[in-house]
Protein backbone atom coordinates (compact mmCIF):
# COMPACT_ATOMS: atom_id res chain seq x y z
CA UNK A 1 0.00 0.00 0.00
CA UNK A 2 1.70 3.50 -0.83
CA UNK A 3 -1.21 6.08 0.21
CA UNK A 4 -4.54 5.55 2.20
CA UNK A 5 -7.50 7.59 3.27
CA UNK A 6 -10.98 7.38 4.15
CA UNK A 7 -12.48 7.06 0.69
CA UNK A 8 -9.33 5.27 -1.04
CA UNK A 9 -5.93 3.62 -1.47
CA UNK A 10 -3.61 3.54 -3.86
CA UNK A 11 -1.07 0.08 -3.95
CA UNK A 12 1.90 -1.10 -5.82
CA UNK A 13 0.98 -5.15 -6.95
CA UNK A 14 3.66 -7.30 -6.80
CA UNK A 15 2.23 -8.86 -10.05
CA UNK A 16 -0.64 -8.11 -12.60
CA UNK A 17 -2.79 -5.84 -10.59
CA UNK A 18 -6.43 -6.29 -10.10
CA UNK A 19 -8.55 -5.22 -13.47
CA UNK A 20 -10.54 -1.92 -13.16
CA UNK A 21 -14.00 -1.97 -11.75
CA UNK A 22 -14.02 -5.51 -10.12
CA UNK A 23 -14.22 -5.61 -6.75
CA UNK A 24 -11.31 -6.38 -4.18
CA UNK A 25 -10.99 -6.00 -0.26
CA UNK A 26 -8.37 -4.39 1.63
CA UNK A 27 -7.64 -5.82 5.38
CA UNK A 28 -6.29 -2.99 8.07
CA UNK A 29 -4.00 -4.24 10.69
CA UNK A 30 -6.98 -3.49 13.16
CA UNK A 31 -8.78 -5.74 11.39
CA UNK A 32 -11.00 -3.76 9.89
CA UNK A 33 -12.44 -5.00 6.34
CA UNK A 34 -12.35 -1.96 3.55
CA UNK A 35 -14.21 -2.99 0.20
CA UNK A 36 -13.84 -0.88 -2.72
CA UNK A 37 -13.85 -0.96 -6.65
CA UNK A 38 -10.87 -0.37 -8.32
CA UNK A 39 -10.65 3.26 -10.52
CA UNK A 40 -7.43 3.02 -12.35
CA UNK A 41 -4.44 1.30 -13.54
CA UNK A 42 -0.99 2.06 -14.41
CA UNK A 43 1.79 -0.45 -14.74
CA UNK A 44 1.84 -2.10 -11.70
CA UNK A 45 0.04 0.43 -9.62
CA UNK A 46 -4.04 1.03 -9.12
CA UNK A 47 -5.95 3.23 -6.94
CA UNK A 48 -9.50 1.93 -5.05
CA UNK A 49 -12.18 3.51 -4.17
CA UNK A 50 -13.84 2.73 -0.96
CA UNK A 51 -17.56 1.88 -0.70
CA UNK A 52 -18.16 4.51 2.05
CA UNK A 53 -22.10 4.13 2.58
CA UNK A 54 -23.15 3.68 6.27
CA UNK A 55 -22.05 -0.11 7.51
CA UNK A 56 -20.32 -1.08 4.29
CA UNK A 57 -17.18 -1.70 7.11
CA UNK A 58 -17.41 -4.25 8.35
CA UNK A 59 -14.67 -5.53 11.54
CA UNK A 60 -13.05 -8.42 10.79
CA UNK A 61 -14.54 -11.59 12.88
């Protein structure tokens, strides 16, 4: 992960990163779970968006 905040993230992938618009999860060290779509692409890198309506998060069980 290279930047965070409470709508979004932006990541580096290690590999392919995930395809834009699908779906992917993001899991906080307080185990919080973050769901978001992802925006954009660019080599290896790709921002999400998080789904920010009341009790889309969701703590980890």
């Amino acid at each position: 992960m290279r930047d965070i905040s409470s709508r979004g993230l932006s990541a580096a992938a290690l590999g392919t990163p995930p395809p834009a618009e699908s779906v992917v999860r993001a899991r906080l060290e307080d185990g919080q779970e973050l769901w978001g779509l992802v925006r954009w692409r660019e080599g290896n890198l790709f921002g999400v968006e998080f789904d920010t309506r009341e009790g889309a998060l969701k703590p980890r069980n």
